[in-house]
Protein backbone atom coordinates (compact mmCIF):
# COMPACT_ATOMS: atom_id res chain seq x y z
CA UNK A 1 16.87 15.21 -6.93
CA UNK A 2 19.16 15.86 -10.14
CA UNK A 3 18.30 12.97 -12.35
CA UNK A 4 21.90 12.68 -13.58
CA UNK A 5 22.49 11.43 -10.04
CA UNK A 6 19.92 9.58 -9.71
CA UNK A 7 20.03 5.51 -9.87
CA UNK A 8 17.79 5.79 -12.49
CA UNK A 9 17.76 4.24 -16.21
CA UNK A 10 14.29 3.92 -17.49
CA UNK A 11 13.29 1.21 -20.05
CA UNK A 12 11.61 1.28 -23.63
CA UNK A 13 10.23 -2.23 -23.64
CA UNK A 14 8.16 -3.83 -20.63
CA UNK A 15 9.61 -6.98 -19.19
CA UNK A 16 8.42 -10.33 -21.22
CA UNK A 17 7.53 -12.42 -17.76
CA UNK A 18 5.57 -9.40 -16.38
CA UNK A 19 1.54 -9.16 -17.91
CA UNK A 20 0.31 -6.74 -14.90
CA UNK A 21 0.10 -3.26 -15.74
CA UNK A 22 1.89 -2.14 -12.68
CA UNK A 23 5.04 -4.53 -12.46
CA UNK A 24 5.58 -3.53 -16.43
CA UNK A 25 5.31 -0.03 -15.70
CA UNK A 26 7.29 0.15 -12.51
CA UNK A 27 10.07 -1.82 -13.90
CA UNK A 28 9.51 0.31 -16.87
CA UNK A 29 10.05 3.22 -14.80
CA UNK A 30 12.75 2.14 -12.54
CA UNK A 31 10.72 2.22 -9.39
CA UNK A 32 11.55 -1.35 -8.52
CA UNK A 33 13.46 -4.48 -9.87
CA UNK A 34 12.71 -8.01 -10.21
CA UNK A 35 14.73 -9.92 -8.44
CA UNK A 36 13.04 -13.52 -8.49
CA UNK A 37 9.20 -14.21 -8.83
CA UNK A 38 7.50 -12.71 -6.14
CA UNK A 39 10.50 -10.57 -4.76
CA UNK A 40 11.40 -6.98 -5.74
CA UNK A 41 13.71 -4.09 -4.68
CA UNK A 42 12.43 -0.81 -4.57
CA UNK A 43 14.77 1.67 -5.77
CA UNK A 44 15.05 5.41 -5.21
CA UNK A 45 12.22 6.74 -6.90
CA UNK A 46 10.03 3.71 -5.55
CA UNK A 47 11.58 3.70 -2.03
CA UNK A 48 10.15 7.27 -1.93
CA UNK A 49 6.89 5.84 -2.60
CA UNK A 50 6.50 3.09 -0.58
CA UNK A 51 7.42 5.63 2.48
CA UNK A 52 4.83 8.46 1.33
CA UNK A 53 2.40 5.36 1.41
CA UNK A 54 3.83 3.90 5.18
CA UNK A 55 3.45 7.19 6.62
CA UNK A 56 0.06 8.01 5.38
CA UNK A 57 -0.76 4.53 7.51
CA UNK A 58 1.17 5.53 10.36
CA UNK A 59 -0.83 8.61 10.37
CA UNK A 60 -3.56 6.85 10.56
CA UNK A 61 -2.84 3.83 12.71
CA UNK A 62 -0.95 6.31 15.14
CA UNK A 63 -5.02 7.36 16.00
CA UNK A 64 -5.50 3.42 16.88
CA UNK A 65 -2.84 2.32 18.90
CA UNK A 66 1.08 2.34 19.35
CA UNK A 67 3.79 1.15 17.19
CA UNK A 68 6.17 -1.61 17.73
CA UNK A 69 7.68 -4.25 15.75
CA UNK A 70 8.27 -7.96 15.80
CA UNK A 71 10.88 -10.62 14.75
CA UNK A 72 10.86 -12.06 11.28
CA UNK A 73 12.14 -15.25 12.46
CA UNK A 74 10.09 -17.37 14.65
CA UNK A 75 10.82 -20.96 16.33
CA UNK A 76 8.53 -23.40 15.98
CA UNK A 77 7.01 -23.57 19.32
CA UNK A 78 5.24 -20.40 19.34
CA UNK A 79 3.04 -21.87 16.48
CA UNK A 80 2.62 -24.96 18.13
CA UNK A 81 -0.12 -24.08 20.66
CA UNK A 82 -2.46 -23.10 17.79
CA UNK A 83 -1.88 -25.79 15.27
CA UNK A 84 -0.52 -23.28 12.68
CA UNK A 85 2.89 -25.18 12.21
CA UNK A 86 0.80 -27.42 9.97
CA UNK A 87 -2.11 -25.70 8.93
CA UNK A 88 -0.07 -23.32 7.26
CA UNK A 89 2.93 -25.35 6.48
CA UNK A 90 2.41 -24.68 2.68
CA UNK A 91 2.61 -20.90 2.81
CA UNK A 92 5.03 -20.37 5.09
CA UNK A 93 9.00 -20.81 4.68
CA UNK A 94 9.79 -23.69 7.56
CA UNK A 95 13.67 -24.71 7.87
CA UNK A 96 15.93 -26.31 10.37
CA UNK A 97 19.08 -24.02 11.59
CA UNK A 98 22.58 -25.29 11.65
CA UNK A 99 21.51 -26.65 15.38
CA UNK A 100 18.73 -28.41 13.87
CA UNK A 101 16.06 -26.42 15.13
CA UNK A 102 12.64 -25.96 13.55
CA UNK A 103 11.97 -22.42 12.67
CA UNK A 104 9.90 -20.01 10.33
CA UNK A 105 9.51 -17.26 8.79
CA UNK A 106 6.44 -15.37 9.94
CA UNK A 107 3.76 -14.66 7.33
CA UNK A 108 1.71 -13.13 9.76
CA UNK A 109 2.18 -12.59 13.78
CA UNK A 110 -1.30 -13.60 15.81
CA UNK A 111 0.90 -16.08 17.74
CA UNK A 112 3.96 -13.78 18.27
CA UNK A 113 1.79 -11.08 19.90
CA UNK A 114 -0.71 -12.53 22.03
CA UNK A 115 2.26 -14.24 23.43
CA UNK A 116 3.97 -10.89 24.12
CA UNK A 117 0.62 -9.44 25.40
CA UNK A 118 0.58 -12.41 28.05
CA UNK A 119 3.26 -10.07 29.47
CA UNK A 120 1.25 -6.48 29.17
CA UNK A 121 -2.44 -7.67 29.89
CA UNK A 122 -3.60 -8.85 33.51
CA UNK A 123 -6.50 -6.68 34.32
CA UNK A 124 -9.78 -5.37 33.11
CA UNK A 125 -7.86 -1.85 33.53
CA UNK A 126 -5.46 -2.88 31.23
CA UNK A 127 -8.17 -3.22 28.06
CA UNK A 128 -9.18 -2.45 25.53
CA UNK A 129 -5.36 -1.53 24.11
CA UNK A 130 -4.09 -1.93 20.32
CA UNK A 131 -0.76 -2.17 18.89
CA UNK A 132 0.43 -2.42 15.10
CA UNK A 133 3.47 -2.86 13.47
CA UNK A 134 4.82 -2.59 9.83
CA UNK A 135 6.99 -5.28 8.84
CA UNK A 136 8.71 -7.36 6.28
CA UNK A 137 6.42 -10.60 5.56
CA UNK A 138 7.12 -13.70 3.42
CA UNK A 139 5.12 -16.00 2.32
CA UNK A 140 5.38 -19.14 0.06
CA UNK A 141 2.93 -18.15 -3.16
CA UNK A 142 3.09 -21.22 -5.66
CA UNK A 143 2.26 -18.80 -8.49
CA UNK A 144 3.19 -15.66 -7.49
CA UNK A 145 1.75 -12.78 -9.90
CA UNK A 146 0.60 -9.70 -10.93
CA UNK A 147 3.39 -7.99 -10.09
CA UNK A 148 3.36 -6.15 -6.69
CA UNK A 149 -0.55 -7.60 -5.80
CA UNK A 150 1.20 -11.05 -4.93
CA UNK A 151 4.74 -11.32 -3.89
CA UNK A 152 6.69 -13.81 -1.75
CA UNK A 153 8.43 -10.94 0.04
CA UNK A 154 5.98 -7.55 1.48
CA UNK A 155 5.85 -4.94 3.94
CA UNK A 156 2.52 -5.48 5.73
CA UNK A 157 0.97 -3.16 8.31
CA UNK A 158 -0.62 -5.69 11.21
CA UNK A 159 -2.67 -3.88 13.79
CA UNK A 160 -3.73 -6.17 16.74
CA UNK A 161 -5.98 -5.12 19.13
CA UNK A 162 -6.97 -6.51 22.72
CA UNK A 163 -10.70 -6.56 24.34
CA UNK A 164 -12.47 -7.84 27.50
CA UNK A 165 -16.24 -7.85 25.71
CA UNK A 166 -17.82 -7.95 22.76
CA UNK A 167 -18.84 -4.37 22.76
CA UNK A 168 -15.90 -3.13 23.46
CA UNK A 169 -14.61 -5.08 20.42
CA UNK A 170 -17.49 -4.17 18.12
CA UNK A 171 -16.70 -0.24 18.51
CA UNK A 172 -13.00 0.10 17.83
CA UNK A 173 -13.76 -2.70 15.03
CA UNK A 174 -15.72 0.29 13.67
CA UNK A 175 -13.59 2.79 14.29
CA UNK A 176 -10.67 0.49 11.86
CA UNK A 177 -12.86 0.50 9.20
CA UNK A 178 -13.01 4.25 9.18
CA UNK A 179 -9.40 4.60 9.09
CA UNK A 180 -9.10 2.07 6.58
CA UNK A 181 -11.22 4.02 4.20
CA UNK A 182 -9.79 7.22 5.05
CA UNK A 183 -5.62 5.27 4.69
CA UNK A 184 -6.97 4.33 0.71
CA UNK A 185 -8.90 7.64 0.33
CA UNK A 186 -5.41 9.30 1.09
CA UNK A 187 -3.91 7.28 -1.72
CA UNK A 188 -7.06 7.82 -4.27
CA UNK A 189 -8.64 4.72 -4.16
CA UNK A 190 -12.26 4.03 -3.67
CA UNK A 191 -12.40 0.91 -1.84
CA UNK A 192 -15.78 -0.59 -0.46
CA UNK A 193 -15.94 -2.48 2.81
CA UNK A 194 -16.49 -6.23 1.50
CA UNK A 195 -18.01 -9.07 3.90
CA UNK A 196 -15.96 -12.11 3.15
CA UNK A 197 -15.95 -15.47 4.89
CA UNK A 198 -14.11 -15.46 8.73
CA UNK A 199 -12.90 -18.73 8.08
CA UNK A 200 -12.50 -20.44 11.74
CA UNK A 201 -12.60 -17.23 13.43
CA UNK A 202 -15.85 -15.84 12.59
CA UNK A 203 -18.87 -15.58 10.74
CA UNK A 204 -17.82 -12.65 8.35
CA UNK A 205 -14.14 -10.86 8.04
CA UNK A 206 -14.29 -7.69 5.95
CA UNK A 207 -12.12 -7.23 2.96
CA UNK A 208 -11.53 -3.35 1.47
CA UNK A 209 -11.71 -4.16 -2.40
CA UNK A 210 -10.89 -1.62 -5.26
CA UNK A 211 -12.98 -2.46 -8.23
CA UNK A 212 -9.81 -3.06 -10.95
CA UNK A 213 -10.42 -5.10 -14.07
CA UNK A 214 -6.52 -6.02 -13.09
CA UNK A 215 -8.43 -7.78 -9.89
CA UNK A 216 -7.99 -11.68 -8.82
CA UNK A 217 -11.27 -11.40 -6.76
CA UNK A 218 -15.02 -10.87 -7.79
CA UNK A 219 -17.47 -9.30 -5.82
CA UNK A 220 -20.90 -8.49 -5.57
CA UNK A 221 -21.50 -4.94 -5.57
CA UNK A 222 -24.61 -2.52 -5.08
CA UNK A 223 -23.74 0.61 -6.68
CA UNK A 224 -26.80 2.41 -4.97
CA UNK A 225 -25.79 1.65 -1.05
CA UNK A 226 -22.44 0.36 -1.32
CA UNK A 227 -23.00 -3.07 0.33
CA UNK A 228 -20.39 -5.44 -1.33
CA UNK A 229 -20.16 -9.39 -0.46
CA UNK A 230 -17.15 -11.59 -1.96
CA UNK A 231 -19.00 -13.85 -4.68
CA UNK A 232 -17.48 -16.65 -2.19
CA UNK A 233 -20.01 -16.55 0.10
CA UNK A 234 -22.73 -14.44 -1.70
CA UNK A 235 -26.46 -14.49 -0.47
CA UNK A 236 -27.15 -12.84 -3.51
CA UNK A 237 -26.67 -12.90 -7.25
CA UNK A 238 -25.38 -11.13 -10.07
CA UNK A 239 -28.94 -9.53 -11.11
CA UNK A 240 -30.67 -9.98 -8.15
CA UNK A 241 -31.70 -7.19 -5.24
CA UNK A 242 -29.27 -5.91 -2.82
CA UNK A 243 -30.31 -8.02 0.66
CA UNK A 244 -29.20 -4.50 2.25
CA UNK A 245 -30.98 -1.46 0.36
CA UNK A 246 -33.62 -3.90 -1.49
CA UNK A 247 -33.62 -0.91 -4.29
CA UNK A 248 -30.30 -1.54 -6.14
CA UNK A 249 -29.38 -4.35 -8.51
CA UNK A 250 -26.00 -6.39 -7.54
CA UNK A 251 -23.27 -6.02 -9.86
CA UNK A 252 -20.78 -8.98 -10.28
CA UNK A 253 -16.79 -7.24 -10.42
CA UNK A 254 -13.18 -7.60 -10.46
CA UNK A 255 -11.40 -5.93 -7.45
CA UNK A 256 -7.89 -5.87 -5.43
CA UNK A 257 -8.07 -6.27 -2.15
CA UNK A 258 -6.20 -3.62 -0.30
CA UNK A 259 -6.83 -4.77 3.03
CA UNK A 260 -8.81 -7.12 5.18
CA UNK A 261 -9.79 -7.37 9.42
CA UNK A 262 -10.80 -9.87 11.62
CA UNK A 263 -12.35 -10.54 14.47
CA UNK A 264 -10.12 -13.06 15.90
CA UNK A 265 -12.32 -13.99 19.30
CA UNK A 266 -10.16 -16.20 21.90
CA UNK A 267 -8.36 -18.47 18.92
CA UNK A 268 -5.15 -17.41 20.11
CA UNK A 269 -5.36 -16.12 23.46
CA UNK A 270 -7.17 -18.98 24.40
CA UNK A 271 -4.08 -22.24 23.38
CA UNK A 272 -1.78 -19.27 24.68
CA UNK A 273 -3.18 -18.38 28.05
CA UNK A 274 -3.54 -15.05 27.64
CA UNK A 275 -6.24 -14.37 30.02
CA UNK A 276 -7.37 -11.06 32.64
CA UNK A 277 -9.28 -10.64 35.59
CA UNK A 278 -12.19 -8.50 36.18
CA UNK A 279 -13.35 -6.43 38.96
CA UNK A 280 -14.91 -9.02 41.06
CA UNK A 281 -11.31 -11.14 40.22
CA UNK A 282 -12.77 -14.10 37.83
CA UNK A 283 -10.33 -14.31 34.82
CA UNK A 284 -11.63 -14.25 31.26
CA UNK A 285 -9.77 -14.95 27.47
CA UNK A 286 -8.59 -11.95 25.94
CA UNK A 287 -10.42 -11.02 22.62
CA UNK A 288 -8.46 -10.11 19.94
CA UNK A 289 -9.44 -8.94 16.17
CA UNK A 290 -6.50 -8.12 13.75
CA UNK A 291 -5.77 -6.36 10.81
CA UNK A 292 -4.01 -5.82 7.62
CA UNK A 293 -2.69 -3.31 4.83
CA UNK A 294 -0.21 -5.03 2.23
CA UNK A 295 1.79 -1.84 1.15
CA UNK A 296 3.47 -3.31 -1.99
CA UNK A 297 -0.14 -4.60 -2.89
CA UNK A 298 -1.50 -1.05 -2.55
CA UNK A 299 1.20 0.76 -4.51
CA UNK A 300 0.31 -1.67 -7.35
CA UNK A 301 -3.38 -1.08 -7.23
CA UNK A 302 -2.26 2.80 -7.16
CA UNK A 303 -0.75 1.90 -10.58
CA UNK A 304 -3.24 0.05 -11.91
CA UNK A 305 -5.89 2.40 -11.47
CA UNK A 306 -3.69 5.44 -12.15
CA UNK A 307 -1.87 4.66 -15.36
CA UNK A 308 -2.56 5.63 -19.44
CA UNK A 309 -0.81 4.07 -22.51
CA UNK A 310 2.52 6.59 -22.04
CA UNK A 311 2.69 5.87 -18.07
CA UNK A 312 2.26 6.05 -14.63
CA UNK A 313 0.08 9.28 -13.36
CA UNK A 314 1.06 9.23 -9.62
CA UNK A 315 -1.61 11.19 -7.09
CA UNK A 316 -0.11 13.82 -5.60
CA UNK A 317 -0.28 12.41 -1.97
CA UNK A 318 2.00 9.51 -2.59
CA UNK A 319 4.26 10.77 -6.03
CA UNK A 320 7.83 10.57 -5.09
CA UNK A 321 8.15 13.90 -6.04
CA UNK A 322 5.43 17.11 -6.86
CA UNK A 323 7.33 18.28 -10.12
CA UNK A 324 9.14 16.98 -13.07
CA UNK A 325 11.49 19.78 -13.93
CA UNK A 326 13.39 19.53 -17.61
CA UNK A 327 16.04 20.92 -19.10
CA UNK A 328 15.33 20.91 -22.87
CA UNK A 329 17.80 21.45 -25.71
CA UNK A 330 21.20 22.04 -25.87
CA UNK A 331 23.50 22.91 -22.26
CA UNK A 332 24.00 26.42 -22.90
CA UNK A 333 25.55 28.17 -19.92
CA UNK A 334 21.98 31.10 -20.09
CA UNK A 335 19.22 28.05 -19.97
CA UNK A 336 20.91 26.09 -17.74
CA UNK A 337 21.86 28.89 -14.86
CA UNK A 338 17.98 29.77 -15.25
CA UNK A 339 17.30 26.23 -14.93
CA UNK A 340 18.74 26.17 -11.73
CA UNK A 341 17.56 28.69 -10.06
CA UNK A 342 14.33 27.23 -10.87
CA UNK A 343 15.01 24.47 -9.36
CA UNK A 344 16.95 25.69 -6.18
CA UNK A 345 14.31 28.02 -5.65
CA UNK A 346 11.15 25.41 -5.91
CA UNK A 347 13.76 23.02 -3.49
CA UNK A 348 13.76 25.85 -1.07
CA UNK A 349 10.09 26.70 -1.27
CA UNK A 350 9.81 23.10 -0.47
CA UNK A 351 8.61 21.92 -3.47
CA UNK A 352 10.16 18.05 -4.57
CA UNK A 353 11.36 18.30 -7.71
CA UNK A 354 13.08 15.58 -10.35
CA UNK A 355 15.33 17.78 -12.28
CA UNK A 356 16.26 15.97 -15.43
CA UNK A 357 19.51 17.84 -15.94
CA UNK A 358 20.78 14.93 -18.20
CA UNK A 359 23.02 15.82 -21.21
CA UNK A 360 23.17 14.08 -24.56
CA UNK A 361 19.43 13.07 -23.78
CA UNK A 362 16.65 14.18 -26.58
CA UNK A 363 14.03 16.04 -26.41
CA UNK A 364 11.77 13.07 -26.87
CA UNK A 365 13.47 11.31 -24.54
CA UNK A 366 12.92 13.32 -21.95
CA UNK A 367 9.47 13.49 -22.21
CA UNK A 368 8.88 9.97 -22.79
CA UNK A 369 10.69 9.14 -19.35
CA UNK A 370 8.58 12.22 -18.00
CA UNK A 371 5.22 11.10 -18.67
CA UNK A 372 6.52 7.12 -18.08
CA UNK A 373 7.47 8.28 -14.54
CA UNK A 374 4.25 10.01 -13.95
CA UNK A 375 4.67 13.29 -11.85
CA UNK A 376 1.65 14.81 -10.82
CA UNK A 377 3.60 18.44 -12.68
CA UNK A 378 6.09 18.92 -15.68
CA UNK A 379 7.71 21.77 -16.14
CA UNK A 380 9.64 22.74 -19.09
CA UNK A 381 12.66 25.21 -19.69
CA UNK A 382 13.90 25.55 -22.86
CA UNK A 383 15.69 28.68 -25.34
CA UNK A 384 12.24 29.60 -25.85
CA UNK A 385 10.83 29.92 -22.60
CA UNK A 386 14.02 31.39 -21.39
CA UNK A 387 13.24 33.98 -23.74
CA UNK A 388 10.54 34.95 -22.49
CA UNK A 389 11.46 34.34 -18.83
CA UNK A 390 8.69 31.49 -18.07
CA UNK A 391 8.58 28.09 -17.73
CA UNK A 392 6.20 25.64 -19.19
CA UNK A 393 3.63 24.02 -16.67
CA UNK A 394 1.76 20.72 -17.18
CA UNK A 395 -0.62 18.04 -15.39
CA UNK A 396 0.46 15.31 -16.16
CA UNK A 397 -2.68 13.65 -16.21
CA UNK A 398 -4.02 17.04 -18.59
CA UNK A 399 -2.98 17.61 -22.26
CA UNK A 400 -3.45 22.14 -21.63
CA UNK A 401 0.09 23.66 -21.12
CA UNK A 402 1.00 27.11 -19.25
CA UNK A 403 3.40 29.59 -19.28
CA UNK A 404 4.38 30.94 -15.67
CA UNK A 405 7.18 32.82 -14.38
CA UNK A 406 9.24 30.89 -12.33
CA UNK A 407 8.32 32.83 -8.88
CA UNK A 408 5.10 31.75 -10.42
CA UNK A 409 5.08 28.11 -10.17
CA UNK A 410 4.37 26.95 -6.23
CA UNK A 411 0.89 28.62 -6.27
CA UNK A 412 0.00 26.97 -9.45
CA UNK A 413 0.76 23.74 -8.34
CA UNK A 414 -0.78 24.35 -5.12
């Protein structure tokens, strides 16, 4: 990418309406832009993002179950059955078409599928199955915040799987929260699986909080095991013993949840009729658990937990590109021919690079936007590395420079 071509213009000042780190930064940065409370687009740079982040889930949910997707828009009668229309009336966006026709905007899709599955599941042969989509959500948030950790508008990966027992339920319920923690391992984020309150569906859900002063939640953590409750529905206290280990002391903390799963029972197969027969031919509910990933939510807990006073420092796994190549000082025909081949040859070692080929742009400049933008590598060429045929290599979470040739570079950064 040539940054000249880029639809890129970063920004010296952060945004006046924005107080979280990551929706000053990112606008900052020209990853994303604001446009209403709650509602952002994602622009080149942090398109490229959000799609290194979707397909470390796919990876990961691909091991689960199959892909699909469902509509946005949903009438009113599919909600109906399970007395969501009103219960969740406030949070979701509820209108009449030009017919007059109640509809909705889904903010989440338990209905929607175990209606579909009505369709898929008849037998005991046919379970346990899982499917999971990742979709476009909206939801109504009074006071919507903190940048990309509450919006009005997200991209939320729902995986919803399908049981005939308990058992069976209790093992690939396991098996989630493995992926989950290996999905925000991926994106270097220590996460610890949280009990939280099942609300009507069961006794516990589990929650996958990042401990982030930048968090809206608190939980009670045990540093020793691991065990973390939401302060919610704590058994314990800030203080006290971990009910788990009974060696470590519980630790009262801000965190952002990254994700959360439930198991949903018959709630919704049940009003829907989604039922199955077993071997001997009686018919049973379905049991269903679900889960969720917000995406924009985890891109701005990435930033929030990967950031210093000049910028962004992206991880490697989800940076939208590996390298920050500059040009520095004045377009001479020399430095900028050996700028290129640097650059054509990292492209066709298959290296992502951000050339900043930009004329008329300082020095300073440059390196401001460089370190704002947060690329895991800078690279430097300039009349003075030319000279010397070498580049100069950086971290840009390190201070220590390098000089390399530029045949040099991939196994350094590698």
């Amino acid at each position: 990418m040539r940054q000249s071509k880029l639809f890129l213009k970063t920004q010296r000042e952060a945004p006046r309406d924005e107080t979280a780190a990551n929706a000053q930064l990112l606008i900052r940065a020209n990853f994303i832009h604001k446009l209403m409370a709650g509602v952002y687009s994602f622009l080149p740079l942090g398109f490229k993002v959000k799609e290194k982040i979707i397909r470390i889930i796919r990876e990961e949910m691909d091991k689960l179950g199959a892909e699909m997707i469902m509509p946005a828009l949903h009438p009113k009668s599919v909600w109906e059955p399970t007395g969501r229309w009103k219960a969740l009336s406030k949070v979701m966006y509820q209108f009449k078409d030009q017919t007059g026709r109640e509809m909705g905007l889904g903010p989440t899709h338990e209905e929607v599928i175990a209606e579909i599955a009505k369709h898929v599941i008849t037998s005991y042969q046919d379970l346990p199955i899982a499917v999971y989509q990742i979709q476009t959500k909206f939801r109504s948030e009074e006071r919507p915040k903190s940048g990309l950790l509450r919006g009005r508008e997200f991209t939320m990966k729902d995986l919803y799987s399908f049981h005939a027992d308990d058992v069976s339920l209790e093992e690939f319920y396991d098996r989630v929260k493995e992926s989950y923690q290996t999905v925000f391992k991926r994106c270097h984020l220590k996460s610890y699986v949280t009990e939280a309150s099942g609300g009507d569906f069961s006794k516990y859900s589990h929650e996958f909080m990042v401990e982030s002063p930048a968090g809206e939640d608190e939980i009670l953590l045990c540093r020793l095991c691991g065990w973390a409750q939401n302060k919610e529905i704590a058994e314990g206290k800030a203080g006290g013993r971990c009910p788990k280990c009974g060696k470590g002391v519980l630790e009262k903390v801000s965190s952002i949840e990254v994700g959360n799963i439930f198991k949903l029972g018959t709630r919704f197969s049940e009003p829907v009729g989604l039922v199955f027969k077993d071997s001997r031919g009686a018919t049973h509910q379905v049991i269903m658990a679900s889960y969720g990933i917000g995406v924009e939510r985890l891109i701005g807990t990435i930033v929030e937990e990967h950031h210093d006073e000049r910028g962004i420092i992206w991880p490697e796994s989800v940076a939208p590109a590996r390298v920050h190549l500059l040009l520095i000082g004045e377009a001479a025909p020399a430095l900028i021919k050996f700028t290129d081949r640097v650059y054509d040859d990292l492209v066709k070692a298959g290296v992502e690079v951000l050339y900043d080929d930009r004329e008329g742009v300082s020095p300073g400049e440059k390196f401001a936007d460089a370190d704002l933008i947060g690329l895991p590598w800078r690279a430097v060429v300039s009349t003075k590395t030319v000279a010397a045929d070498k580049v100069e290599l950086k971290r840009r979470a390190e201070t220590e420079t390098t000089l390399v040739k530029p045949k040099e570079i991939n196994a350094v950064i590698k």
